[in-house]
C-alpha atoms as a PDB file:
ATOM      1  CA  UNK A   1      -9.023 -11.817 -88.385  1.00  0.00           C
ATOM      2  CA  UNK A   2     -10.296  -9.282 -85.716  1.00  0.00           C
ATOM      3  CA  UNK A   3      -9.237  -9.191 -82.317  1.00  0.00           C
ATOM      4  CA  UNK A   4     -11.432 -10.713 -79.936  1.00  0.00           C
ATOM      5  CA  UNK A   5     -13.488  -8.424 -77.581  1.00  0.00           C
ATOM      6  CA  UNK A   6     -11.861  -7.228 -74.424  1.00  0.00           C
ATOM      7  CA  UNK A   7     -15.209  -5.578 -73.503  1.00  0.00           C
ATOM      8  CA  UNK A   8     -18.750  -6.433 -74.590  1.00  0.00           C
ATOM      9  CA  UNK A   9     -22.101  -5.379 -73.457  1.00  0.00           C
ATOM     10  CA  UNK A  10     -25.209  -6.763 -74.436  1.00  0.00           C
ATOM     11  CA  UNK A  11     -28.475  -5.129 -74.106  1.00  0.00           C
ATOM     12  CA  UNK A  12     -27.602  -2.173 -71.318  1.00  0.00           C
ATOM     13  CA  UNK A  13     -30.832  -0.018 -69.925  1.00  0.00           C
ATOM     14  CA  UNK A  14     -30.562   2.181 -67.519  1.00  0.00           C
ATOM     15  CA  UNK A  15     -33.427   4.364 -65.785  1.00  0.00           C
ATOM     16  CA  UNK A  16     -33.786   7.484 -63.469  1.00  0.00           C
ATOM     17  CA  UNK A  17     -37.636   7.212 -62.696  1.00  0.00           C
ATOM     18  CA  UNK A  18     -39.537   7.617 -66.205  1.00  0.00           C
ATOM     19  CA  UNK A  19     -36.434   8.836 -67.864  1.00  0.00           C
ATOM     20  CA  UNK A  20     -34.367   6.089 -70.129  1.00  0.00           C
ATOM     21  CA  UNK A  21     -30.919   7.119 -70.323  1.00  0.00           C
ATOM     22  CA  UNK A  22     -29.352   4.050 -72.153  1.00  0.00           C
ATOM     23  CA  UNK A  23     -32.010   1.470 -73.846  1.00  0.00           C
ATOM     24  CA  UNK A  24     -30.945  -1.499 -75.303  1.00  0.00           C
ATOM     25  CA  UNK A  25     -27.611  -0.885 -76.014  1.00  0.00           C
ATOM     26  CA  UNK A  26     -24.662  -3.613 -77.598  1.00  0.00           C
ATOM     27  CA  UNK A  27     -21.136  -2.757 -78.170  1.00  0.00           C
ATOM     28  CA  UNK A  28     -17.996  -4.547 -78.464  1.00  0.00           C
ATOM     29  CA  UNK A  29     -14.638  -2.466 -77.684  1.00  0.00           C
ATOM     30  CA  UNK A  30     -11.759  -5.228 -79.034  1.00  0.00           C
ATOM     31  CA  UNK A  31      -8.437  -5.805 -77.724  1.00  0.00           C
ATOM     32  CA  UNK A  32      -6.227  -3.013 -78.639  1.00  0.00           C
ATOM     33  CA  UNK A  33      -9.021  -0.749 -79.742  1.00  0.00           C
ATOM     34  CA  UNK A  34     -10.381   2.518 -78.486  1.00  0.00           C
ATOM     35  CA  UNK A  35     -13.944   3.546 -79.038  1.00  0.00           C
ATOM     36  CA  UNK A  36     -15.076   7.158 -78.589  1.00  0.00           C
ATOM     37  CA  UNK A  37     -18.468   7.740 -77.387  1.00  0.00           C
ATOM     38  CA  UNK A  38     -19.967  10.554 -78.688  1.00  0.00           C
ATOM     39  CA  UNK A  39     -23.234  12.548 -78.463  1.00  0.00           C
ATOM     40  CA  UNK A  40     -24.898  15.723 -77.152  1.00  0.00           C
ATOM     41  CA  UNK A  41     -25.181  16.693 -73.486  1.00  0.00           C
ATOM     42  CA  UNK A  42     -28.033  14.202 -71.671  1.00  0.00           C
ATOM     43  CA  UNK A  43     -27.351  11.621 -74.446  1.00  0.00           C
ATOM     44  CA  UNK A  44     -26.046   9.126 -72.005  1.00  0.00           C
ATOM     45  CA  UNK A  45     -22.443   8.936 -71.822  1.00  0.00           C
ATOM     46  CA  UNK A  46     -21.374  10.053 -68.381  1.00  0.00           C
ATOM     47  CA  UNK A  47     -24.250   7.705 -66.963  1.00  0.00           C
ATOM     48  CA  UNK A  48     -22.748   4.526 -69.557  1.00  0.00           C
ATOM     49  CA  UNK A  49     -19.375   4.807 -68.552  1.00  0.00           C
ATOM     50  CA  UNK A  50     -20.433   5.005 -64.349  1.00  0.00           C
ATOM     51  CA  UNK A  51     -22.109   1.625 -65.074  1.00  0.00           C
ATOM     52  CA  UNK A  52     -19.615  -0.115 -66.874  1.00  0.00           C
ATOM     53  CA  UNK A  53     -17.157   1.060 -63.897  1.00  0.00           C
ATOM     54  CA  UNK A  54     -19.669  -0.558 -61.367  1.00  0.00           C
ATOM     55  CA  UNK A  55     -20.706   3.276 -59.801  1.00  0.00           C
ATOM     56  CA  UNK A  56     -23.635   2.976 -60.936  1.00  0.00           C
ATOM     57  CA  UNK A  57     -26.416  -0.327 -61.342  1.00  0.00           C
ATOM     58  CA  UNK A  58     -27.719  -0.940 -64.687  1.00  0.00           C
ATOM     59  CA  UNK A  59     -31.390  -1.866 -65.144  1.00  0.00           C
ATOM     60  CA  UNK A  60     -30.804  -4.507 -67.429  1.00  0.00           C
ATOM     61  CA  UNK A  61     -27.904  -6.209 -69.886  1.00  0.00           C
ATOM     62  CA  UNK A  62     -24.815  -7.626 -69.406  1.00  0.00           C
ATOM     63  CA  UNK A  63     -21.062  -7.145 -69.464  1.00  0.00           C
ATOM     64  CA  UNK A  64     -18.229  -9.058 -70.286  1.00  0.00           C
ATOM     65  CA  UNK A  65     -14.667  -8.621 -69.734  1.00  0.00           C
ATOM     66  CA  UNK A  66     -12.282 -10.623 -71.784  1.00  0.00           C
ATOM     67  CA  UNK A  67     -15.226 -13.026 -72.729  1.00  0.00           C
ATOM     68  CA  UNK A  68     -16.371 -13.926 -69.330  1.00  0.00           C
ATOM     69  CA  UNK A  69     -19.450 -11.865 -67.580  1.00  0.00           C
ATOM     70  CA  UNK A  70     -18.449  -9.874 -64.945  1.00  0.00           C
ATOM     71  CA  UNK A  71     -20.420  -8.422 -62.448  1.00  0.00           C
ATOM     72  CA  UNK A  72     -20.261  -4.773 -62.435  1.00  0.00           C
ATOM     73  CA  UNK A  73     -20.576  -4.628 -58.383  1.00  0.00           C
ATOM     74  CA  UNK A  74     -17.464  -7.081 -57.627  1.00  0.00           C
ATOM     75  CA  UNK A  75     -13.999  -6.842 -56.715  1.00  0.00           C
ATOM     76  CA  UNK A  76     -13.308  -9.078 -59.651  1.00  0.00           C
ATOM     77  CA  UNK A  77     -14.565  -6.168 -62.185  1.00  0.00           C
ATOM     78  CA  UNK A  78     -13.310  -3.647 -60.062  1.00  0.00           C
ATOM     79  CA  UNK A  79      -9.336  -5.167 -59.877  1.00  0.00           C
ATOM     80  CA  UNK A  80      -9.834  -5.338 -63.959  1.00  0.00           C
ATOM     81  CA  UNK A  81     -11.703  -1.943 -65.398  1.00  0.00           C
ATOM     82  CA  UNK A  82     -10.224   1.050 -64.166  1.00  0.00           C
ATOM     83  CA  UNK A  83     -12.271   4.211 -64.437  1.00  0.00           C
ATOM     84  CA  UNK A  84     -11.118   8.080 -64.432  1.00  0.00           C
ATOM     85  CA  UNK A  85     -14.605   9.842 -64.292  1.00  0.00           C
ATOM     86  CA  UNK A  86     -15.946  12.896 -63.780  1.00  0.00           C
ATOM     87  CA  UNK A  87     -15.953  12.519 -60.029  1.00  0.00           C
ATOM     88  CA  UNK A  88     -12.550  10.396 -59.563  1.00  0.00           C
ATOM     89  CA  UNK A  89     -11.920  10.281 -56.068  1.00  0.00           C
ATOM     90  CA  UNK A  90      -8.864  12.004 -54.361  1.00  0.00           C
ATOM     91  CA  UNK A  91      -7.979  10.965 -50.826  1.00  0.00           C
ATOM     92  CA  UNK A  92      -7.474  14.808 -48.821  1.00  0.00           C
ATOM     93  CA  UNK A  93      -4.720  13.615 -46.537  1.00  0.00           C
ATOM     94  CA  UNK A  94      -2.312  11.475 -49.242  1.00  0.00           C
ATOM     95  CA  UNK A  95       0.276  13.360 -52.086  1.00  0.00           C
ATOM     96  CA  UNK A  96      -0.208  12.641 -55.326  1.00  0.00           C
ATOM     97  CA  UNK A  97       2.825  10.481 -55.396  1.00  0.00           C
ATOM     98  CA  UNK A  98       1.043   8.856 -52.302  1.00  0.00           C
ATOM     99  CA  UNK A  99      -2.374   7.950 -54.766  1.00  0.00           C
ATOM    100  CA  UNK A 100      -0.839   6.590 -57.461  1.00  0.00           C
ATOM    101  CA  UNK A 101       1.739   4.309 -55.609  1.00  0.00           C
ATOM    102  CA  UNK A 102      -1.349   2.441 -54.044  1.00  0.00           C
ATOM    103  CA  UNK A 103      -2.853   1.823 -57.216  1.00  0.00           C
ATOM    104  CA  UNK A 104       0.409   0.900 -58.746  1.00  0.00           C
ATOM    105  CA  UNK A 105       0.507  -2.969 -57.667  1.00  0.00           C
ATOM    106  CA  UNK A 106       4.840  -3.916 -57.431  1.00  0.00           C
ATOM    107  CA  UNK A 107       5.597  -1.510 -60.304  1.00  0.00           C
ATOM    108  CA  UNK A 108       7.322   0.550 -57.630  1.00  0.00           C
ATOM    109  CA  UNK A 109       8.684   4.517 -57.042  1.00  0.00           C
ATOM    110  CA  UNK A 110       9.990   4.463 -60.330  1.00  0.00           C
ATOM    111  CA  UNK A 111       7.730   3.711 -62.429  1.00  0.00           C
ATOM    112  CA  UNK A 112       4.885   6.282 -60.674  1.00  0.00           C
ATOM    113  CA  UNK A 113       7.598   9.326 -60.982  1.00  0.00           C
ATOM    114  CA  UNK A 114       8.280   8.260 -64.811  1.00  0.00           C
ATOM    115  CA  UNK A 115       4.082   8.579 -65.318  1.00  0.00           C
ATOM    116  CA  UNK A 116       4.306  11.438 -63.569  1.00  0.00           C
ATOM    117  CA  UNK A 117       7.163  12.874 -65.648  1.00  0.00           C
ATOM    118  CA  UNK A 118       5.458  11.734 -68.782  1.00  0.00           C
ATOM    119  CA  UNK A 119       2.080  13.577 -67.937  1.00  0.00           C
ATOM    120  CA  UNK A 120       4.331  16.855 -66.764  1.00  0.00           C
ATOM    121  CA  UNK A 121       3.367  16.653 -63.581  1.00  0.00           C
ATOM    122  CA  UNK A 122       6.656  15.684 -61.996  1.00  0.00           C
ATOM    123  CA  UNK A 123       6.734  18.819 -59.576  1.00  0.00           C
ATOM    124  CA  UNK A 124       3.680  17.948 -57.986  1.00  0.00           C
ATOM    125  CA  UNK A 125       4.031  14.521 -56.952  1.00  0.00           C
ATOM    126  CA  UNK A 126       4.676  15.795 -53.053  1.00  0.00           C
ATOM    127  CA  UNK A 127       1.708  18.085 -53.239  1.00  0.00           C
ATOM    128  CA  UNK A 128      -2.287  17.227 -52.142  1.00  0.00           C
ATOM    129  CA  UNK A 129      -4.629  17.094 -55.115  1.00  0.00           C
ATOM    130  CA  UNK A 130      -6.386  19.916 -53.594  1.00  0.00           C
ATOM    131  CA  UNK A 131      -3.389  22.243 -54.076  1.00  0.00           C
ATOM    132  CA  UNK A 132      -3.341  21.496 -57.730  1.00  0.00           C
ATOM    133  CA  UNK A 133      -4.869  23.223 -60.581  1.00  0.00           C
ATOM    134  CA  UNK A 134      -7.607  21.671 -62.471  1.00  0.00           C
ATOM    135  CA  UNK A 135      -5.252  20.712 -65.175  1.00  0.00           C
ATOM    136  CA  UNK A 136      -2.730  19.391 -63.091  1.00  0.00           C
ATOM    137  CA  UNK A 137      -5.446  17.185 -60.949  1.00  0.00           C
ATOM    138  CA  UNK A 138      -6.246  16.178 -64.449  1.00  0.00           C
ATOM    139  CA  UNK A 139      -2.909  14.861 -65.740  1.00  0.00           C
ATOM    140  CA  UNK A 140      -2.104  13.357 -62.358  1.00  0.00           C
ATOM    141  CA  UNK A 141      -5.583  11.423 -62.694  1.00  0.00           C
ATOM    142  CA  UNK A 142      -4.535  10.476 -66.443  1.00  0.00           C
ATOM    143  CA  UNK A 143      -0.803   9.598 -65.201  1.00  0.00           C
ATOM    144  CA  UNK A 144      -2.420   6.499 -62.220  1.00  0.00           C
ATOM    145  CA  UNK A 145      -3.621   4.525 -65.899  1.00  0.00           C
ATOM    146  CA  UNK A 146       0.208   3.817 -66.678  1.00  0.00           C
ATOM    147  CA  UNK A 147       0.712   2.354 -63.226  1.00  0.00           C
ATOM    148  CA  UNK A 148      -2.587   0.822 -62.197  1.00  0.00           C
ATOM    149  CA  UNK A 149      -3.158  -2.539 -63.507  1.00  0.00           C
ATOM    150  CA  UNK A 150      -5.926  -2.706 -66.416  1.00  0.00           C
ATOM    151  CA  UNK A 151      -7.429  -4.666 -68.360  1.00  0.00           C
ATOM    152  CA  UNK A 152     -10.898  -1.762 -69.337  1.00  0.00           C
ATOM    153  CA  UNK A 153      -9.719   1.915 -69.433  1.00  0.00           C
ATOM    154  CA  UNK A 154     -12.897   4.268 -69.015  1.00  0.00           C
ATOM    155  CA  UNK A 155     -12.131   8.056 -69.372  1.00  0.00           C
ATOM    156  CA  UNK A 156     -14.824  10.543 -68.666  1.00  0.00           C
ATOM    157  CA  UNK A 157     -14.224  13.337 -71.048  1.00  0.00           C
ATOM    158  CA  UNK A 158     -10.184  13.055 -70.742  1.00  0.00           C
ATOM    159  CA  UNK A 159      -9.483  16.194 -72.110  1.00  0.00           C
ATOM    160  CA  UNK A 160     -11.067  18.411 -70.134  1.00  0.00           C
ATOM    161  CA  UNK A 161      -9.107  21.126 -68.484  1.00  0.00           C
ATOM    162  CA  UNK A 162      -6.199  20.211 -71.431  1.00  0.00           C
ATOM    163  CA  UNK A 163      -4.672  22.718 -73.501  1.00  0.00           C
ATOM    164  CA  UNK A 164      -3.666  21.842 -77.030  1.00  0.00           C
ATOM    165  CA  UNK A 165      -0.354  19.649 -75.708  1.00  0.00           C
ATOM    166  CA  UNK A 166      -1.780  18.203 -73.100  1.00  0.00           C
ATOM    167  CA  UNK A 167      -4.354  16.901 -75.941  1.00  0.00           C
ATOM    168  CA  UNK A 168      -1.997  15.572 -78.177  1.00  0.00           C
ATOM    169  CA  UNK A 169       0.030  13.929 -75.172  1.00  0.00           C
ATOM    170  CA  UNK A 170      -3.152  12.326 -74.088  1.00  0.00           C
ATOM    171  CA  UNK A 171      -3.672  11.120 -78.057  1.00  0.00           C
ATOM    172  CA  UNK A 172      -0.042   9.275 -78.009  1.00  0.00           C
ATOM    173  CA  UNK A 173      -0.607   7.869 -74.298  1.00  0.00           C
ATOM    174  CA  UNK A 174      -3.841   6.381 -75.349  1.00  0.00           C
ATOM    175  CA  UNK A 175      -2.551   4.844 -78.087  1.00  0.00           C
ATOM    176  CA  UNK A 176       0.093   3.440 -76.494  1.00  0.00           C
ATOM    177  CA  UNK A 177      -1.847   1.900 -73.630  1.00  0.00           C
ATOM    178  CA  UNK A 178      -4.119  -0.036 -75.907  1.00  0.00           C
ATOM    179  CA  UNK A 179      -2.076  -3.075 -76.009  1.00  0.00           C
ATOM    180  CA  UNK A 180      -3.708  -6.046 -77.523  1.00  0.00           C
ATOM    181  CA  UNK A 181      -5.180  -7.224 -74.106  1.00  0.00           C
ATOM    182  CA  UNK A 182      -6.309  -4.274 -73.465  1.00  0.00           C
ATOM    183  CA  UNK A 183      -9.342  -1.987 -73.868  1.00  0.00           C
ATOM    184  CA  UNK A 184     -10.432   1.957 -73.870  1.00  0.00           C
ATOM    185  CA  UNK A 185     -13.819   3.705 -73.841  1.00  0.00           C
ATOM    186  CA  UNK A 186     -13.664   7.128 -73.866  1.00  0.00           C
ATOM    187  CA  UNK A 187     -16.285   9.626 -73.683  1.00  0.00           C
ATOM    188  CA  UNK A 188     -15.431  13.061 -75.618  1.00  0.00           C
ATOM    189  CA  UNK A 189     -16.247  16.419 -77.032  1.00  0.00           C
ATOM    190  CA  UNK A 190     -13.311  16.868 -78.843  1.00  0.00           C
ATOM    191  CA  UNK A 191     -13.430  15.863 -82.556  1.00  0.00           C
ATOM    192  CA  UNK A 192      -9.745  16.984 -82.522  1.00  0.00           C
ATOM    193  CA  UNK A 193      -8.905  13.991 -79.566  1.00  0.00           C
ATOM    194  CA  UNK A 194     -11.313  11.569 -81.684  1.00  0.00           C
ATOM    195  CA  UNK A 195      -9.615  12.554 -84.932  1.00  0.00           C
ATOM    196  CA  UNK A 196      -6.158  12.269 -83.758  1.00  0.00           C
ATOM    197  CA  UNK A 197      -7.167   8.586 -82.118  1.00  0.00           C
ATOM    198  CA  UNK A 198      -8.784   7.682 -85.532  1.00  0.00           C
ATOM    199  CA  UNK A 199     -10.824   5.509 -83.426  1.00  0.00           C
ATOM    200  CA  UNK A 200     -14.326   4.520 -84.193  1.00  0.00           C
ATOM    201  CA  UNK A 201     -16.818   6.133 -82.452  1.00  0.00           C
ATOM    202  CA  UNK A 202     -19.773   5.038 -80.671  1.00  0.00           C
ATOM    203  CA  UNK A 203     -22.577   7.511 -81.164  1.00  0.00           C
ATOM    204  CA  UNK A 204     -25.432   8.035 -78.035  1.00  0.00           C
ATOM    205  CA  UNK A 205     -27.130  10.638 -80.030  1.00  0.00           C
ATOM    206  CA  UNK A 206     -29.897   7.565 -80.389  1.00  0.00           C
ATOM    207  CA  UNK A 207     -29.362   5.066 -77.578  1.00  0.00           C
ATOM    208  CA  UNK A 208     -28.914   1.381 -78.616  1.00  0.00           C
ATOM    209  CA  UNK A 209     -26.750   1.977 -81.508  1.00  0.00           C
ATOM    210  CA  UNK A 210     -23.854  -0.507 -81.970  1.00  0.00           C
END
């Protein structure tokens, strides 16, 4: 028997003006499952994965989180799909230590310095984001989704600004985070990510494929 859903959408559209970014599109992402979207530049991905984090409004469709709809705009959606983006927000005047115990709910100290540790970025947790490397923002960003309650996981492009480790790190972390009530979408151009994840993938390339 397959897992039930942890995240469905039904019928997504969304719109800049005359341009149709995502049109008609149904997907189900079950519990313990990662699905890679995939596609060209423009197909759709970047703008699919703000929506489903409630960043940006969809046109039209709906989404469901654990089998009940959830409104993209609410609190509700908000405390239960987490999403590292392209633009994931860094507070100027807090350490990265700092960021990730607010999201981290009572897991406490230790558990932010062992995500920390596991993503190699240990050394920094006393420094500001804006002192960091790309790669380093990177892994800190990646290191909040083992401390920040979850139930969706949306990762824009996660292995940008990775080197080969930091890929294959990222491959085992993912995997391990899927629990069975638990989702991840992840947007990629890596075939070596998507390959190591043996996940299926959801291709944009033609928008409203399931």
């Amino acid at each position: 028997m397959s897992p039930a859903p942890v995240l469905s959408a039904a019928g997504l559209r969304k719109t800049y003006g005359e341009l149709v970014v995502v049109d008609d599109l149904t997907f189900d992402v079950p519990g313990g499952g990662v699905v890679a979207l995939v596609g060209p530049n423009g197909a759709g991905k970047s703008t699919l994965l703000e929506c489903l984090a409630g960043a940006a409004p969809l046109d039209a469709g709906a989404i469901a989180v654990g089998g009940v709809r959830s409104d993209p705009s609410s609190a509700a959606h908000w405390r239960q799909v987490f999403g590292i983006l392209d633009d994931f927000t860094w507070l100027p005047d807090l350490t990265v230590a700092d960021h990730l115990v607010l999201m981290s709910g009572d897991r406490g100290a230790e558990a932010v310095d062992a995500a920390l540790e596991r993503f190699g970025v240990a050394g920094q947790r006393d420094r500001l984001p804006e002192s960091l490397s790309a790669g380093q923002r990177r892994r800190a960003a990646l290191a909040a989704a083992r401390v920040r309650p979850w139930r969706v996981l949306l990762l824009d492009e996660p292995e940008q600004h990775l080197d080969a480790d930091g890929i294959d790190l990222l491959a085992d972390e993912l995997v391990s985070m899927a629990t069975p009530d638990r989702c991840i979408l992840l947007s990629s151009h890596a075939a070596g990510l998507v390959d190591r994840l043996g996940c299926p993938v959801l291709d944009l390339t033609r928008s409203g494929r399931t």
